[in-house]
N, C-alpha and C. Protein backbone atom coordinates (compact mmCIF):
# COMPACT_ATOMS: atom_id res chain seq x y z
N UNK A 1 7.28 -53.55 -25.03
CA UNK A 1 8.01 -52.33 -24.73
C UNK A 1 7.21 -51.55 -23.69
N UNK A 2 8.33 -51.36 -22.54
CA UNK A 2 7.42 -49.95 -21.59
C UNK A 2 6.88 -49.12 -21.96
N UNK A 3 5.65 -48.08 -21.98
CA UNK A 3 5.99 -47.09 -22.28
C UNK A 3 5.06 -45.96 -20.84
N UNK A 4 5.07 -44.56 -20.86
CA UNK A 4 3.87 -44.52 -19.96
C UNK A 4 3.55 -43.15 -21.22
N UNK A 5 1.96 -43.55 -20.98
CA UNK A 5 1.27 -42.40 -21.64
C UNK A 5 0.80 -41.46 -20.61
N UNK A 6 0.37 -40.04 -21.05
CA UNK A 6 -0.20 -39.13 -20.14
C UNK A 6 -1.38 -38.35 -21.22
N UNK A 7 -2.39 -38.25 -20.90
CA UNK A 7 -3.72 -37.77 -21.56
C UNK A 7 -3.74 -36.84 -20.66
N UNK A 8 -3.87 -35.42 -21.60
CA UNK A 8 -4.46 -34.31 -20.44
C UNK A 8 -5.34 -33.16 -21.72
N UNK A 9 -5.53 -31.99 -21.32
CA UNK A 9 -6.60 -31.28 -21.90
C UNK A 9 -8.10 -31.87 -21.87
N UNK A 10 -8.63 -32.53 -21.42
CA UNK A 10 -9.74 -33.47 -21.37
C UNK A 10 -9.42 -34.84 -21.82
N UNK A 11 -8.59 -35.12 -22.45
CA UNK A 11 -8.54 -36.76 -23.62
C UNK A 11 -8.54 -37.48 -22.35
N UNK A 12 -8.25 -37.45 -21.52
CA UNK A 12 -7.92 -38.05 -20.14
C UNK A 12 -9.71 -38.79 -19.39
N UNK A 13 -10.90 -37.72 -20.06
CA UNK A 13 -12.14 -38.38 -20.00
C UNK A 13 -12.42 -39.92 -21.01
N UNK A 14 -11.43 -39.44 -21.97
CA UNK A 14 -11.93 -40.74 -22.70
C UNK A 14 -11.00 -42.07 -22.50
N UNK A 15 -10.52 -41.89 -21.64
CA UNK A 15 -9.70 -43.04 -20.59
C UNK A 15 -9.84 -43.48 -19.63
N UNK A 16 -11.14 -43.14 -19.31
CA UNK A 16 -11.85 -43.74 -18.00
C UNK A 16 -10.95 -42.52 -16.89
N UNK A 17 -10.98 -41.38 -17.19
CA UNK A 17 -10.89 -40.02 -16.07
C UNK A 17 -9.09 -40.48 -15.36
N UNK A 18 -8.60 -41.59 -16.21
CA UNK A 18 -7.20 -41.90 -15.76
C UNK A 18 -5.95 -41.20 -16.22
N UNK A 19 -5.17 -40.11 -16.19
CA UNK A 19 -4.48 -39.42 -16.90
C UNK A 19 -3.04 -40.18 -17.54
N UNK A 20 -2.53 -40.86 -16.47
CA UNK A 20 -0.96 -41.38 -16.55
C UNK A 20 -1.56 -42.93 -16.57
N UNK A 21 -1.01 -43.73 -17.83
CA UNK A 21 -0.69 -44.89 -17.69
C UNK A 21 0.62 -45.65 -17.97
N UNK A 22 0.71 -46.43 -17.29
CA UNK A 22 1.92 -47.40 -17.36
C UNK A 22 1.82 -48.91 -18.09
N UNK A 23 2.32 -48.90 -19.45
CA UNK A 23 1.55 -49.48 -20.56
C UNK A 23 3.00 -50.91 -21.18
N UNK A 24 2.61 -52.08 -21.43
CA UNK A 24 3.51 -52.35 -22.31
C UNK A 24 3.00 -52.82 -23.28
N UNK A 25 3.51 -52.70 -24.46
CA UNK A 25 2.76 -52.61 -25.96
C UNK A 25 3.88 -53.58 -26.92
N UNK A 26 3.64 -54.23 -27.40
CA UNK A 26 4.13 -55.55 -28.40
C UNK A 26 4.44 -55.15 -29.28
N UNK A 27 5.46 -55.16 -30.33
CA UNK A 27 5.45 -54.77 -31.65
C UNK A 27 4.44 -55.05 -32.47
N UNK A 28 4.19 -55.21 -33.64
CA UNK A 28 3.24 -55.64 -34.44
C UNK A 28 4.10 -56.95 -34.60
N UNK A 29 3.51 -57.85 -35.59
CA UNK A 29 3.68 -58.72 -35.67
C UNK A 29 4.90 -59.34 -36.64
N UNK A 30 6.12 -59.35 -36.84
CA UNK A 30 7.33 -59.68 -37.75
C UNK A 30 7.69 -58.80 -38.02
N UNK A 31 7.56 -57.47 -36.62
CA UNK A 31 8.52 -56.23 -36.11
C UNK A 31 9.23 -56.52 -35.30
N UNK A 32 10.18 -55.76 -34.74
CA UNK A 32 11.41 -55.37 -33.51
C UNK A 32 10.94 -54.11 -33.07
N UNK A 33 10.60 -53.29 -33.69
CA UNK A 33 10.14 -51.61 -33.45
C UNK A 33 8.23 -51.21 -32.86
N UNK A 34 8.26 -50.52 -32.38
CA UNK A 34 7.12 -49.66 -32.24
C UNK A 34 7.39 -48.29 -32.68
N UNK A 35 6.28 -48.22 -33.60
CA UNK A 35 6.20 -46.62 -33.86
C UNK A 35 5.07 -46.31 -33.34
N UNK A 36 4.92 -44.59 -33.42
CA UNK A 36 3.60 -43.84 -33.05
C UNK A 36 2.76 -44.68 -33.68
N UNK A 37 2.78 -45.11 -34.87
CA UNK A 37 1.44 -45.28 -35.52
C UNK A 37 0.90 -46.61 -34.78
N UNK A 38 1.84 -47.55 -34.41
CA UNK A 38 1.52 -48.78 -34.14
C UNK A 38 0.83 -48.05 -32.70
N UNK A 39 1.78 -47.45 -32.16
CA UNK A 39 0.93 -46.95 -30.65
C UNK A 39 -0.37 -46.82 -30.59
N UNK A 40 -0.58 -45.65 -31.41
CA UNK A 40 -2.17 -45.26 -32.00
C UNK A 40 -2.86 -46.29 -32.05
N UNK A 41 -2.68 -47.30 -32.85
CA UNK A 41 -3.70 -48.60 -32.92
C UNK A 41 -3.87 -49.39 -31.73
N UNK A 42 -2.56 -49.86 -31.33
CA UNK A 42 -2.69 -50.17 -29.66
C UNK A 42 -3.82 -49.41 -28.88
N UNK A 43 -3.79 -48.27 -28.43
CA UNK A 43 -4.09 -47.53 -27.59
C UNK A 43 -5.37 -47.14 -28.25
N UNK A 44 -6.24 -47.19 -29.83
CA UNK A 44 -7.73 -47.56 -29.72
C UNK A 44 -8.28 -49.09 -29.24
N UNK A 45 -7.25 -50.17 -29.50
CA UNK A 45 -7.66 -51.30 -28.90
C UNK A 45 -7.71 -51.85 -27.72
N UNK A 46 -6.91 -51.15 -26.84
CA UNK A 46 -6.60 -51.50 -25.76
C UNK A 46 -6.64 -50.43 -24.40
N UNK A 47 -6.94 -49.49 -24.60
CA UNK A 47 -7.28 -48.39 -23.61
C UNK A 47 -8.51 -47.17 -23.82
N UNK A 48 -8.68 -47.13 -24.95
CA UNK A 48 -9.58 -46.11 -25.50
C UNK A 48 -10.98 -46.84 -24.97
N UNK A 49 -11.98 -45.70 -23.98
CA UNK A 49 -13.24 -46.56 -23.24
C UNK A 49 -14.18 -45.97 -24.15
N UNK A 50 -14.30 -44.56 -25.40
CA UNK A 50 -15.44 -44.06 -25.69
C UNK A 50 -15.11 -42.94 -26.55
N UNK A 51 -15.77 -42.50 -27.47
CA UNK A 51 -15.46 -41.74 -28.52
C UNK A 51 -14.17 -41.44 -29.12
N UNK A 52 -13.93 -42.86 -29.94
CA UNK A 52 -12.45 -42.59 -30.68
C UNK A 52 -12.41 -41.70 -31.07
N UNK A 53 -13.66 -41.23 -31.84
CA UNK A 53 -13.62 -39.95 -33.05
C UNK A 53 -13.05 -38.37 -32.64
N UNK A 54 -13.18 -38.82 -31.12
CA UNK A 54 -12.52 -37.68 -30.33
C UNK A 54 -10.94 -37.39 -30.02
N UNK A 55 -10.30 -38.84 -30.64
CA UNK A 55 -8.65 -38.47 -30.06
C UNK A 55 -8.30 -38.88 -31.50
N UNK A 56 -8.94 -39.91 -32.46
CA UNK A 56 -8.18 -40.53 -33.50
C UNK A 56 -9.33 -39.91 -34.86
N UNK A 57 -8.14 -39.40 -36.05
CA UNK A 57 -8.66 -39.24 -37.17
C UNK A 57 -7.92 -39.96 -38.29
N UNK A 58 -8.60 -41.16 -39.16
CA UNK A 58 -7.74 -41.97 -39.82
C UNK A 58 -6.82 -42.69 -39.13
N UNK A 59 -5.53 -42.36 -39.62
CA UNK A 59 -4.65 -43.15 -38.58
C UNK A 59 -3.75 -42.76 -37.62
N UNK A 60 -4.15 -41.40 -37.66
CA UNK A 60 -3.16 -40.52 -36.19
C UNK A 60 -4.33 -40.24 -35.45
N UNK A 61 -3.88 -38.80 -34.56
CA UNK A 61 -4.94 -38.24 -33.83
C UNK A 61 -5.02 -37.02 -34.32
N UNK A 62 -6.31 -36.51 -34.05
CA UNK A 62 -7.16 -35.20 -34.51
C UNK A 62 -6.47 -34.70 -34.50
N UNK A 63 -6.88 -33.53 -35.31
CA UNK A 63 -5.98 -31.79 -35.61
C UNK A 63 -6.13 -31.51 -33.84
N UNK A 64 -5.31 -30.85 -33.51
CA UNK A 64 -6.01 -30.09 -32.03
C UNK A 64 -5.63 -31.07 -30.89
N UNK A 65 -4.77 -32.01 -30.85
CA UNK A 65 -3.74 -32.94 -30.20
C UNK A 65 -2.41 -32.77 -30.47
N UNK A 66 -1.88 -32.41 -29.04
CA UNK A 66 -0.50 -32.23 -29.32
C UNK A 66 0.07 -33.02 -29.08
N UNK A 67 0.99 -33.75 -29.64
CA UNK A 67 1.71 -34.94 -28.82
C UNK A 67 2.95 -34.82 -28.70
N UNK A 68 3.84 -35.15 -27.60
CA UNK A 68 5.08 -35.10 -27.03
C UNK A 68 5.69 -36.27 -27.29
N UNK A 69 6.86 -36.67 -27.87
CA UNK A 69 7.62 -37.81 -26.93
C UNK A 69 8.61 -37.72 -26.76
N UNK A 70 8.78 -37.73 -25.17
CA UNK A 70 9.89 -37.21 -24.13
C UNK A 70 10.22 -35.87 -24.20
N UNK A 71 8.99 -34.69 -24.21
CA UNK A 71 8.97 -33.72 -23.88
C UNK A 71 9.22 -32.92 -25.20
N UNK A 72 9.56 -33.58 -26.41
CA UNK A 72 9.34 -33.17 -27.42
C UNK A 72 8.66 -33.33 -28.34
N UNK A 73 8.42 -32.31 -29.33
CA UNK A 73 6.99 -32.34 -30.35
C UNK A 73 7.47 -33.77 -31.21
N UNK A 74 6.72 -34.26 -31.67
CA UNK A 74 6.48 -35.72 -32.09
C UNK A 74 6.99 -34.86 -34.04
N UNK A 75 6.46 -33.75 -33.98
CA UNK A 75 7.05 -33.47 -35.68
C UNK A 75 8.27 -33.29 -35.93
N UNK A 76 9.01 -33.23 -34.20
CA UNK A 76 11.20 -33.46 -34.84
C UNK A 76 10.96 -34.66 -34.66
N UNK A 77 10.15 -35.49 -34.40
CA UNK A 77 10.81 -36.64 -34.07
C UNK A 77 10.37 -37.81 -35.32
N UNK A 78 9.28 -37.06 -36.55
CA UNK A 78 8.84 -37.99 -37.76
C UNK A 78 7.35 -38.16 -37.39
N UNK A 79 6.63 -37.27 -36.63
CA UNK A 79 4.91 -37.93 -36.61
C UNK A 79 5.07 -39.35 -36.03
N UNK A 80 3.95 -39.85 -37.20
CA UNK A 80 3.63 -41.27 -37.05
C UNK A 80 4.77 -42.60 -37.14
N UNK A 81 6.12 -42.05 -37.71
CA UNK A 81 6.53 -42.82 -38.10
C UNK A 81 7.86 -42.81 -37.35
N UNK A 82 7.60 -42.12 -36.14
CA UNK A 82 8.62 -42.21 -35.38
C UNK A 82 8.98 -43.72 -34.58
N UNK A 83 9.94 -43.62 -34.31
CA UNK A 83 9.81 -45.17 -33.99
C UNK A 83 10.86 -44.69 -31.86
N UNK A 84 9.66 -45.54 -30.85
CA UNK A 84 9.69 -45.60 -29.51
C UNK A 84 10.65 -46.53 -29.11
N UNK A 85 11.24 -46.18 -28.29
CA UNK A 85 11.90 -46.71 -27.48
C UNK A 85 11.36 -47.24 -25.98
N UNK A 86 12.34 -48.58 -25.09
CA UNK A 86 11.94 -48.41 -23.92
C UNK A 86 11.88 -47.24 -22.94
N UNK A 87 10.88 -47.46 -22.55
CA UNK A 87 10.50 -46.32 -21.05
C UNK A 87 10.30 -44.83 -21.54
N UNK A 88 9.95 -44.29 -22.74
CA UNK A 88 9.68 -43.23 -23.47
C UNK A 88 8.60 -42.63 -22.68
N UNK A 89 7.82 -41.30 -22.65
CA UNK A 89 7.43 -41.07 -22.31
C UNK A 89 6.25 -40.41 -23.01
N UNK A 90 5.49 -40.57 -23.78
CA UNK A 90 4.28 -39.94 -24.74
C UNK A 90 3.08 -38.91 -24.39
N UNK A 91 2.79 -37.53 -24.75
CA UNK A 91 1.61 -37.07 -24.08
C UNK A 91 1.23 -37.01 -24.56
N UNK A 92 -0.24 -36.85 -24.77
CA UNK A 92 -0.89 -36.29 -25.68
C UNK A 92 -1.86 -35.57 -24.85
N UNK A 93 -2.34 -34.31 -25.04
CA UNK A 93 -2.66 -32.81 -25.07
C UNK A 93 -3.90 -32.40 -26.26
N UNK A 94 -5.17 -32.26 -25.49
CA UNK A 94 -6.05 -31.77 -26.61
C UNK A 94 -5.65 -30.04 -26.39
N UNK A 95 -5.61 -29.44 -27.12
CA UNK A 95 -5.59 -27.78 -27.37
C UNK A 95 -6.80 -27.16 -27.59
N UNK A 96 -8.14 -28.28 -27.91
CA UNK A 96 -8.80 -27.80 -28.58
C UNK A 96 -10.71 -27.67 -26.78
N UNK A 97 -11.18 -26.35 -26.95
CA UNK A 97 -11.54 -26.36 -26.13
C UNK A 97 -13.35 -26.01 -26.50
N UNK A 98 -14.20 -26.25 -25.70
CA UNK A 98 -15.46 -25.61 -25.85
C UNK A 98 -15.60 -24.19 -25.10
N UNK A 99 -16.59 -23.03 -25.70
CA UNK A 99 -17.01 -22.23 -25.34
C UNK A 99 -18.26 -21.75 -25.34
């Protein structure tokens, strides 16, 4: 499945400083679907260059990540258990800042 991700608020450092990617991601294995959650695991195995502990807690991402898909909050759309479509569009957004 297409999808493109966009990392911004900093998460975009822990992607090798790349903000927008253009990604295709497999179901799991004796699926048809991708959900967020499967994304999440994808995207520590396969794009994440350095401090997971910084985008992923358990099996989502940290408090203080906002995530979009297709411009909307990921909590109308079920969290983790939303399930993606082709060519979707995913952000994720740290909120959370140093001072």
């Amino acid at each position: 499945m297409k999808l493109t991700l966009e990392f911004g608020g900093g998460l975009e450092l822990l992607f090798g400083s790349v903000k927008i990617h253009e990604v295709a991601v497999p179901p799991p294995e004796g699926e048809t679907k991708v959900t967020v959650k499967h994304l999440l695991l994808w995207i520590r195995d396969n794009l994440l260059k350095e401090r997971p502990e910084m985008f992923l807690k358990d099996k989502s991402v940290r408090p203080g990540v906002l995530v979009l898909i297709n411009d909307c909050d990921w909590e109308l759309c079920g969290t983790t258990e939303a399930v993606l479509e082709e060519k979707d569009t995913v952000v994720f957004i740290s909120t959370l800042h140093g001072g």
